[in-house]
Protein backbone atom coordinates (compact mmCIF):
# COMPACT_ATOMS: atom_id res chain seq x y z
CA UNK A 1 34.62 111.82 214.93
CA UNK A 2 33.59 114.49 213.16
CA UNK A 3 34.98 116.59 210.50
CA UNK A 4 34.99 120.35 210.04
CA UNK A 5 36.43 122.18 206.92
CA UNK A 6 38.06 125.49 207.37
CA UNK A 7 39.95 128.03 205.59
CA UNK A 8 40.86 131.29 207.65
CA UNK A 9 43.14 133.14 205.90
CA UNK A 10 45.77 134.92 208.45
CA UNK A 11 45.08 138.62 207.95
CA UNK A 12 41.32 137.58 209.65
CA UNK A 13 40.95 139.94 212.73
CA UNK A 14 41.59 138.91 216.18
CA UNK A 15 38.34 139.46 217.43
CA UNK A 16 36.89 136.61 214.78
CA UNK A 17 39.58 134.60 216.50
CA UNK A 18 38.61 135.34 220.12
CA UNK A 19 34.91 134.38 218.79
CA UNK A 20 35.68 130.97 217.80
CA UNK A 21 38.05 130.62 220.84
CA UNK A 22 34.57 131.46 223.13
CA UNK A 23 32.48 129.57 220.91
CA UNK A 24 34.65 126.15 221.42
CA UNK A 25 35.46 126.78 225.37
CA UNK A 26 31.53 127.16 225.77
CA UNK A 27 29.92 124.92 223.27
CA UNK A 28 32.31 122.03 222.73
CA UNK A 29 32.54 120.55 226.52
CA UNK A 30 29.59 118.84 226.43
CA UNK A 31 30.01 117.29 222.98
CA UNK A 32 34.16 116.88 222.44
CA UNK A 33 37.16 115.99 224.95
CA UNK A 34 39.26 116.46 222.27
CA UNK A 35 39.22 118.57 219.11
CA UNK A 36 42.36 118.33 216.09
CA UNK A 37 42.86 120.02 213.11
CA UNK A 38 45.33 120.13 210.36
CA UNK A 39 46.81 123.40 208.92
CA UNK A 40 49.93 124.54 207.43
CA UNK A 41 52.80 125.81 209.57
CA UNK A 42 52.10 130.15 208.55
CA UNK A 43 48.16 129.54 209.93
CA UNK A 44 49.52 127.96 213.19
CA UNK A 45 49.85 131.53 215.01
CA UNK A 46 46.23 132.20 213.80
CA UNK A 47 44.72 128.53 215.86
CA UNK A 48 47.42 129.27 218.66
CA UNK A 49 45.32 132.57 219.37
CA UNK A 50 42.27 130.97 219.31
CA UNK A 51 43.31 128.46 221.99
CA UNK A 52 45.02 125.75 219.50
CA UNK A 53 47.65 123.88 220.28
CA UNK A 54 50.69 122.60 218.09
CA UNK A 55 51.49 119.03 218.83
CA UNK A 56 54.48 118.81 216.63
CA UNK A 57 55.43 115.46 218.18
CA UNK A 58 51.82 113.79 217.25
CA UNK A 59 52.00 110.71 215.74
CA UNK A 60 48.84 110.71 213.17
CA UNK A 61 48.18 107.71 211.28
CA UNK A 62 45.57 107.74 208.30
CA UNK A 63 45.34 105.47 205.33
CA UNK A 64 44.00 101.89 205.35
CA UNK A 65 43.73 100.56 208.39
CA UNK A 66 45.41 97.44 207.78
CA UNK A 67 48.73 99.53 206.59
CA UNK A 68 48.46 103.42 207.84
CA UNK A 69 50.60 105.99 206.69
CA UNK A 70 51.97 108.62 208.67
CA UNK A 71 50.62 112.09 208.52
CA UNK A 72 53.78 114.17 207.84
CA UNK A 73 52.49 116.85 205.25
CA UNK A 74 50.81 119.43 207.69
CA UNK A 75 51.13 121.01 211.16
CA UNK A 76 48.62 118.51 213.97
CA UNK A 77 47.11 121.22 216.39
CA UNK A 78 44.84 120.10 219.50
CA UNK A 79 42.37 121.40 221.86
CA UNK A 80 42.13 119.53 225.19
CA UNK A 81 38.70 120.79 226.33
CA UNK A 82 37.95 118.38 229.04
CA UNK A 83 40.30 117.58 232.32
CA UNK A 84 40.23 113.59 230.85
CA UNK A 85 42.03 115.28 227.79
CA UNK A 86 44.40 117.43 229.22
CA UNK A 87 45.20 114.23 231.42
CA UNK A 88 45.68 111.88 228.53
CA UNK A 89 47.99 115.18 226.44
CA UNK A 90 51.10 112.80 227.08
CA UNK A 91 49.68 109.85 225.25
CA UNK A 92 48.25 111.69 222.55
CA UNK A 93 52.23 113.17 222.07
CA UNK A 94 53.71 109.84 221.92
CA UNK A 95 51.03 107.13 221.21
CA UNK A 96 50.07 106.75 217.24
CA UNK A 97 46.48 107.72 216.91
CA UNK A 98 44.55 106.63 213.84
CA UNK A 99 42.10 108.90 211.94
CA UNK A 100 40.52 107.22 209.41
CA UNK A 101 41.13 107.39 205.28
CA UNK A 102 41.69 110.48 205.15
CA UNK A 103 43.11 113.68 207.68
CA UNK A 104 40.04 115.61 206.51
């Protein structure tokens, strides 16, 4: 898992967001079946343009293993880059999914 820190703001032009859209179709399916991110709700038009999806029925866990807590405090987006991930979208809607200490 790795983690990447981002902070578009939402007046960034389209064409940055069709760049980062190309970069992550071309770059990321040989490294990544599966790419999430956290933002809040007014940036989710700006990932839904560059290919995001909103998973608003994700069940994130993060916390202590032994005792996670559920991620309710921002909006769970997804990209399902390979075919194994956009096979498994179902479980990743309904199944709890643990992400370590922290969401970031």
């Amino acid at each position: 898992m790795t983690t990447v820190h981002m902070y578009p703001k939402p007046e960034v032009p389209r064409e940055v967001a069709a760049q980062i859209h190309s970069y992550v179709r071309i770059q990321w399916p040989s490294h990544a079946d599966l790419a999430m991110l956290f933002c809040g709700d007014p940036l989710r038009r700006f990932y839904a343009v560059c290919g995001w999806e909103p998973l608003d029925s994700a069940r994130i866990r993060h916390g202590h293993r032994a005792a996670p807590t559920a991620h309710a405090d921002n909006l769970v987006m997804m990209r399902f880059i390979s075919a194994k991930a956009r096979a498994a979208r179902a479980s990743w809607e309904r199944e709890p999914v643990y992400v370590g200490e922290r969401t970031w």
